[in-house]
PDB file of N, CA and C in Angstrom:
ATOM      1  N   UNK A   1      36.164 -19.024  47.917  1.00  0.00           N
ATOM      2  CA  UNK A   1      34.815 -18.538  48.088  1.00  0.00           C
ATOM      3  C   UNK A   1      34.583 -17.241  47.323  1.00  0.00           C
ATOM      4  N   UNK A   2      35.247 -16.406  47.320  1.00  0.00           N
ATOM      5  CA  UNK A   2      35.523 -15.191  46.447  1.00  0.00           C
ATOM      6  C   UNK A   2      35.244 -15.256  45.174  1.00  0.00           C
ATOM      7  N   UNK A   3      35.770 -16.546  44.542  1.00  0.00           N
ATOM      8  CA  UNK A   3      35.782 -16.408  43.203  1.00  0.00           C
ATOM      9  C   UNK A   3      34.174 -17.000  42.764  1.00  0.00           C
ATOM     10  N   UNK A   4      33.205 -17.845  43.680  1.00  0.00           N
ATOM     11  CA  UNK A   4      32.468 -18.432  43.439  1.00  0.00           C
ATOM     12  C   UNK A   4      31.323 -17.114  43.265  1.00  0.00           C
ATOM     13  N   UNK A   5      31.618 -16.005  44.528  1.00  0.00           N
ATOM     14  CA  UNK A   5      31.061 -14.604  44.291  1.00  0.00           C
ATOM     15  C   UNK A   5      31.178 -13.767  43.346  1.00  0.00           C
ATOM     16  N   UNK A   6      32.135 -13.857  42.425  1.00  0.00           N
ATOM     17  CA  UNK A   6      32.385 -12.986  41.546  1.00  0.00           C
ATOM     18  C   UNK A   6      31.751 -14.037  40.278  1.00  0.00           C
ATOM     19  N   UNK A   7      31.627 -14.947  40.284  1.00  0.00           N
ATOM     20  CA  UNK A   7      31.408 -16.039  39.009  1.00  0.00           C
ATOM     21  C   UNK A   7      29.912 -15.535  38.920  1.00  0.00           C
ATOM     22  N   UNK A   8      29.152 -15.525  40.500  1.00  0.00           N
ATOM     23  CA  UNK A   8      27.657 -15.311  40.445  1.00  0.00           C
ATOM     24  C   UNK A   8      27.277 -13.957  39.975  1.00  0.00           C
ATOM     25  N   UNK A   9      28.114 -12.888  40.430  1.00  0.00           N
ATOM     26  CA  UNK A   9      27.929 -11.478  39.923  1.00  0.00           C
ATOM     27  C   UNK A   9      27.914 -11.371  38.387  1.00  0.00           C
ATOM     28  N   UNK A  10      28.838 -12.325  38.271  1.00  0.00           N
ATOM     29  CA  UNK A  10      29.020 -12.257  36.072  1.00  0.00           C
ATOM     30  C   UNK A  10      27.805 -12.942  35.686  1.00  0.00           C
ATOM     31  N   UNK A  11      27.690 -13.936  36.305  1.00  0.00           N
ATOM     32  CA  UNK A  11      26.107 -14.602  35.995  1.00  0.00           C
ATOM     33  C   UNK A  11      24.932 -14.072  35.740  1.00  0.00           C
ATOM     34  N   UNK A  12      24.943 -13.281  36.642  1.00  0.00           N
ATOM     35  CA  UNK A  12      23.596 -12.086  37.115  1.00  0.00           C
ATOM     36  C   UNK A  12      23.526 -10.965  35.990  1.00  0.00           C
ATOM     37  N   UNK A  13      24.590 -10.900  35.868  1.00  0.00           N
ATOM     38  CA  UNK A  13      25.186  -9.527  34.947  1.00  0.00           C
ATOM     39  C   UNK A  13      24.726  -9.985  33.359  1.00  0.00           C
ATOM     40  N   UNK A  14      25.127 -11.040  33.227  1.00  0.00           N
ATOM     41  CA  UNK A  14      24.956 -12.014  31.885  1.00  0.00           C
ATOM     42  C   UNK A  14      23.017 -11.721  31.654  1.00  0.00           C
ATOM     43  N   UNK A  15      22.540 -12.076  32.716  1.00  0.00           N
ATOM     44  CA  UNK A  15      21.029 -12.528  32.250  1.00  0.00           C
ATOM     45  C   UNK A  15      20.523 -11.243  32.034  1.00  0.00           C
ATOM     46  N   UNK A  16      21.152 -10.386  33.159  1.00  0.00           N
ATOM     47  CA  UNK A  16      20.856  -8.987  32.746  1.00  0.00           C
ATOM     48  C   UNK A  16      20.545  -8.070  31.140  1.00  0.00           C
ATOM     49  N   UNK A  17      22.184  -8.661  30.338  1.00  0.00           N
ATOM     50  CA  UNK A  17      22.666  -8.088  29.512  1.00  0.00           C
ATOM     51  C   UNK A  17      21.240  -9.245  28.433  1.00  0.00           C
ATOM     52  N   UNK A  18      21.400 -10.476  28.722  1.00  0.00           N
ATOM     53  CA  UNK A  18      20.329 -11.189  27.816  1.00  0.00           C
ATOM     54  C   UNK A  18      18.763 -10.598  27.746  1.00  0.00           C
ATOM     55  N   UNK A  19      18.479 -10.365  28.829  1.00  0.00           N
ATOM     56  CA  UNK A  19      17.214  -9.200  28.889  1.00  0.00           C
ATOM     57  C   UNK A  19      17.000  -8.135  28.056  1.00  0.00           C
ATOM     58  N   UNK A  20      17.814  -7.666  28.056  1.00  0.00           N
ATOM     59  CA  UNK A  20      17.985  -5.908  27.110  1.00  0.00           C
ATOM     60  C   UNK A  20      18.204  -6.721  25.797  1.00  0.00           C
ATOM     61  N   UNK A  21      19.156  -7.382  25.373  1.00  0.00           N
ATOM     62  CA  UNK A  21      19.221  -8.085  24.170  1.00  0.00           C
ATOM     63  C   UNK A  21      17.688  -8.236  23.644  1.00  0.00           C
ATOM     64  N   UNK A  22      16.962  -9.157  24.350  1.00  0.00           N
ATOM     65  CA  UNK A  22      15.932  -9.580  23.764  1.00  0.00           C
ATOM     66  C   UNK A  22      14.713  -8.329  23.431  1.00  0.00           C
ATOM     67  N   UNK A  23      14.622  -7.348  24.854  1.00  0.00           N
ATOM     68  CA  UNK A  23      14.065  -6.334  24.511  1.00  0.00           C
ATOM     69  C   UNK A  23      14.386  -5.744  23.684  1.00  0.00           C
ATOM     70  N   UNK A  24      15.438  -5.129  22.837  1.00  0.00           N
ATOM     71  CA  UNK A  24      15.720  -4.896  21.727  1.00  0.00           C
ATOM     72  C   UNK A  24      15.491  -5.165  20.547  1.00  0.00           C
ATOM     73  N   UNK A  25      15.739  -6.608  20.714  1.00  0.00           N
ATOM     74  CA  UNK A  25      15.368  -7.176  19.458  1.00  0.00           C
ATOM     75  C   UNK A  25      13.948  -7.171  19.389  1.00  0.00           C
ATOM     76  N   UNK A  26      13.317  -7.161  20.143  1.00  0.00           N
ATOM     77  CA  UNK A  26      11.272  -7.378  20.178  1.00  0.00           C
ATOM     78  C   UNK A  26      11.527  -6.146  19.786  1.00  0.00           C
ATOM     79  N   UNK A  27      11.589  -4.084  20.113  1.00  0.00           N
ATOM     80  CA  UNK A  27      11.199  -3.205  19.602  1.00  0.00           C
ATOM     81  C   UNK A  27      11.886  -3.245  17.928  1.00  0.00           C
ATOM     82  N   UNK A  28      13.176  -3.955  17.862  1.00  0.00           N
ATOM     83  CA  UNK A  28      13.453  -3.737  16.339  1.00  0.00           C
ATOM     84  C   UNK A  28      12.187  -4.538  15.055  1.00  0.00           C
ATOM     85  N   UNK A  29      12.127  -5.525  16.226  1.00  0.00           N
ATOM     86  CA  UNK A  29      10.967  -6.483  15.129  1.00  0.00           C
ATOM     87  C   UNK A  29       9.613  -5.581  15.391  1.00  0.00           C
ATOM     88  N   UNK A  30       9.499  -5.124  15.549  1.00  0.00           N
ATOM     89  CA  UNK A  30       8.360  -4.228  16.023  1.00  0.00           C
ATOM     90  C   UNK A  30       8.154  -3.635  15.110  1.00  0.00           C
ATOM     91  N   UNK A  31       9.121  -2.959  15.054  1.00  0.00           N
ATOM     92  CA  UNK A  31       8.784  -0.821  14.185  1.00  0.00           C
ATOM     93  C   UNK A  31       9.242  -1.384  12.972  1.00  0.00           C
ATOM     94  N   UNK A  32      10.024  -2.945  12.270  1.00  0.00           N
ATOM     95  CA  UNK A  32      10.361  -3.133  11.046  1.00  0.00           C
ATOM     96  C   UNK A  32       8.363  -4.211  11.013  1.00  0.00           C
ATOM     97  N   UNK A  33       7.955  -4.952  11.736  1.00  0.00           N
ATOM     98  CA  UNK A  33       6.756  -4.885  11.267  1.00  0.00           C
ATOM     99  C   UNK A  33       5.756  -3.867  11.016  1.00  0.00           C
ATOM    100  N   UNK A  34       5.586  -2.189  12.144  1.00  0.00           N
ATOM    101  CA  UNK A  34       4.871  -1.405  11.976  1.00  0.00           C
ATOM    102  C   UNK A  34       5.492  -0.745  10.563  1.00  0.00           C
ATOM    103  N   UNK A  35       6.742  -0.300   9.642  1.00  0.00           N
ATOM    104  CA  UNK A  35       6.896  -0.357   8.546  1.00  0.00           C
ATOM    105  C   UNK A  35       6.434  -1.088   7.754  1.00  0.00           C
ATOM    106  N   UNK A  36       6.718  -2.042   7.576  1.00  0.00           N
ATOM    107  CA  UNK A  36       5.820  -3.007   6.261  1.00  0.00           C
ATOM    108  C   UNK A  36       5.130  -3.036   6.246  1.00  0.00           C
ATOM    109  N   UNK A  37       3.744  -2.202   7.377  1.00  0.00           N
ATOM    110  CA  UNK A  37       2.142  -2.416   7.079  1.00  0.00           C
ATOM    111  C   UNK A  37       2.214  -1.052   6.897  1.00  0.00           C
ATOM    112  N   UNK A  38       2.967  -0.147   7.113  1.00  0.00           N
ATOM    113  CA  UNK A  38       2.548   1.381   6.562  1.00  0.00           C
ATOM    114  C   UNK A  38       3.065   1.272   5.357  1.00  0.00           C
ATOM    115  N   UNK A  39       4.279   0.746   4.764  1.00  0.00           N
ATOM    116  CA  UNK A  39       4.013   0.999   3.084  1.00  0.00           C
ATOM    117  C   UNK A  39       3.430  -0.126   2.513  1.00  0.00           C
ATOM    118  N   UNK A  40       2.833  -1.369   2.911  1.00  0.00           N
ATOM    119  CA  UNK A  40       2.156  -1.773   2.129  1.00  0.00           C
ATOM    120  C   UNK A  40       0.426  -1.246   2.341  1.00  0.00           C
ATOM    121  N   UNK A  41      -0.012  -0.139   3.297  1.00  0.00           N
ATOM    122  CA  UNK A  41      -0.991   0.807   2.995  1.00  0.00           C
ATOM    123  C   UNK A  41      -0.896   1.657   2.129  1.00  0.00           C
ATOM    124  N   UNK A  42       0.176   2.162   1.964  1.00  0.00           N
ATOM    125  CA  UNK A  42      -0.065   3.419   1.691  1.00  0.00           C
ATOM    126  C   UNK A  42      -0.614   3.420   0.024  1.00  0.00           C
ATOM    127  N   UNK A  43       0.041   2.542  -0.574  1.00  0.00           N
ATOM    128  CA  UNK A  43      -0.380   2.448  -1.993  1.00  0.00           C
ATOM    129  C   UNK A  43      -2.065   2.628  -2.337  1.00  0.00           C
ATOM    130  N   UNK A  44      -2.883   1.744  -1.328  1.00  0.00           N
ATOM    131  CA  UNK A  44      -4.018   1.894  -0.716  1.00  0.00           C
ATOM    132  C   UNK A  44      -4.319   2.640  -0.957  1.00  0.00           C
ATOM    133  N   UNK A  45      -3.813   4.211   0.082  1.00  0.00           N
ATOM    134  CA  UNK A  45      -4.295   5.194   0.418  1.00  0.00           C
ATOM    135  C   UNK A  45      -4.230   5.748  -0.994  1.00  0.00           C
ATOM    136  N   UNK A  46      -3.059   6.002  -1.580  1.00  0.00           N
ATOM    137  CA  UNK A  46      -2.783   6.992  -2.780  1.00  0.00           C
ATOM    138  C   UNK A  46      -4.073   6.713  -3.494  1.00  0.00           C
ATOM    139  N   UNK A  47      -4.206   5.155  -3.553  1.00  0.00           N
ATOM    140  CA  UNK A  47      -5.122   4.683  -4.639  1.00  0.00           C
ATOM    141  C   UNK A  47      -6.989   5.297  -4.871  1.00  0.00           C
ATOM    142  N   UNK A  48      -7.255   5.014  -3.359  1.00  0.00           N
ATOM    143  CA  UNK A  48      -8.668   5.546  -2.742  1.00  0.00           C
ATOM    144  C   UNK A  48      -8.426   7.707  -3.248  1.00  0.00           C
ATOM    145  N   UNK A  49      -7.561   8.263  -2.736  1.00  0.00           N
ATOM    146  CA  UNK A  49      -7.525   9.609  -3.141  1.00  0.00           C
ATOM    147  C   UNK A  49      -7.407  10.083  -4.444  1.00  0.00           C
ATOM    148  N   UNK A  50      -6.520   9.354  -5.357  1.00  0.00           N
ATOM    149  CA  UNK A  50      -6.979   9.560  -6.668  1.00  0.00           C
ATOM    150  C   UNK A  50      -8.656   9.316  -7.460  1.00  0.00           C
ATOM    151  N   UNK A  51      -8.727   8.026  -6.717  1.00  0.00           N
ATOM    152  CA  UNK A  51      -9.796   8.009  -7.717  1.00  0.00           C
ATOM    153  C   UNK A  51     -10.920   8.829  -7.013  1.00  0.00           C
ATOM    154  N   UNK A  52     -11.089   9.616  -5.677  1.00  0.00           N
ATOM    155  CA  UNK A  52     -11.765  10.279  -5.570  1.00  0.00           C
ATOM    156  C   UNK A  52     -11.500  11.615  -5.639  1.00  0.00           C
ATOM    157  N   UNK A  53     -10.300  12.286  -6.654  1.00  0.00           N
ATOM    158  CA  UNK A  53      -9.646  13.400  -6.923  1.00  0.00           C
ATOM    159  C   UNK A  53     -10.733  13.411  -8.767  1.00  0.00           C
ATOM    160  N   UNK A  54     -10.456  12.151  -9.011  1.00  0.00           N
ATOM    161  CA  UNK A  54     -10.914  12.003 -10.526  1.00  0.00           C
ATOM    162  C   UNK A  54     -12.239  12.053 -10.849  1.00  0.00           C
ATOM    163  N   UNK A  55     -13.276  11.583  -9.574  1.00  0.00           N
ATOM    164  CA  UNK A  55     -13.817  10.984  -9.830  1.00  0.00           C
ATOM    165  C   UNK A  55     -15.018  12.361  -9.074  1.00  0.00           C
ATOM    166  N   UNK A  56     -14.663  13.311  -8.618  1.00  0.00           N
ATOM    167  CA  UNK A  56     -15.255  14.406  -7.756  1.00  0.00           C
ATOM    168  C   UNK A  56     -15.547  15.261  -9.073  1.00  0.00           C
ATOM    169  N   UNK A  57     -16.229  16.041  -8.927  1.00  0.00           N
ATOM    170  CA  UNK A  57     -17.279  17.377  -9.553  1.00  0.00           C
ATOM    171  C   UNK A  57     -16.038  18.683  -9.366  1.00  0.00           C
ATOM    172  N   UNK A  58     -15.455  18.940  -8.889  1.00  0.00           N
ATOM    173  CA  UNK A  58     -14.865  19.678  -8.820  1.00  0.00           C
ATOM    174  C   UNK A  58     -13.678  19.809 -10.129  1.00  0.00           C
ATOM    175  N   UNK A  59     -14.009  20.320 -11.081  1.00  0.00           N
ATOM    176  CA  UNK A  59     -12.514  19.194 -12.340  1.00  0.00           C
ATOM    177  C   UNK A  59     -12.453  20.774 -12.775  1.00  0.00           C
TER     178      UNK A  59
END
């Protein structure tokens, strides 16, 4: 009976450890998607400030 208790504790422990796994992996896919939309803006951005650096009265 003992061992059937300790089998369930590793069990428990297991889904546990699969939980955090997955949460992990969701914030890594996360902040590597919130990267790829900040540098594929930013070129954007540079782009819009030049041409209104060039393109301003102030020269």
């Amino acid at each position: 009976m003992e061992a059937a208790g300790k089998a369930r504790m590793r069990h428990g422990s297991r889904r546990g450890q699969t939980a955090l796994e997955y949460i992990l992996v969701f914030i890594a896919l996360s902040a590597a998607v919130f990267a790829a939309v900040h540098f594929l803006k930013a070129p954007s951005r540079v782009a819009v400030h030049t041409t209104d650096v060039i393109c301003s009265e102030r020269l």
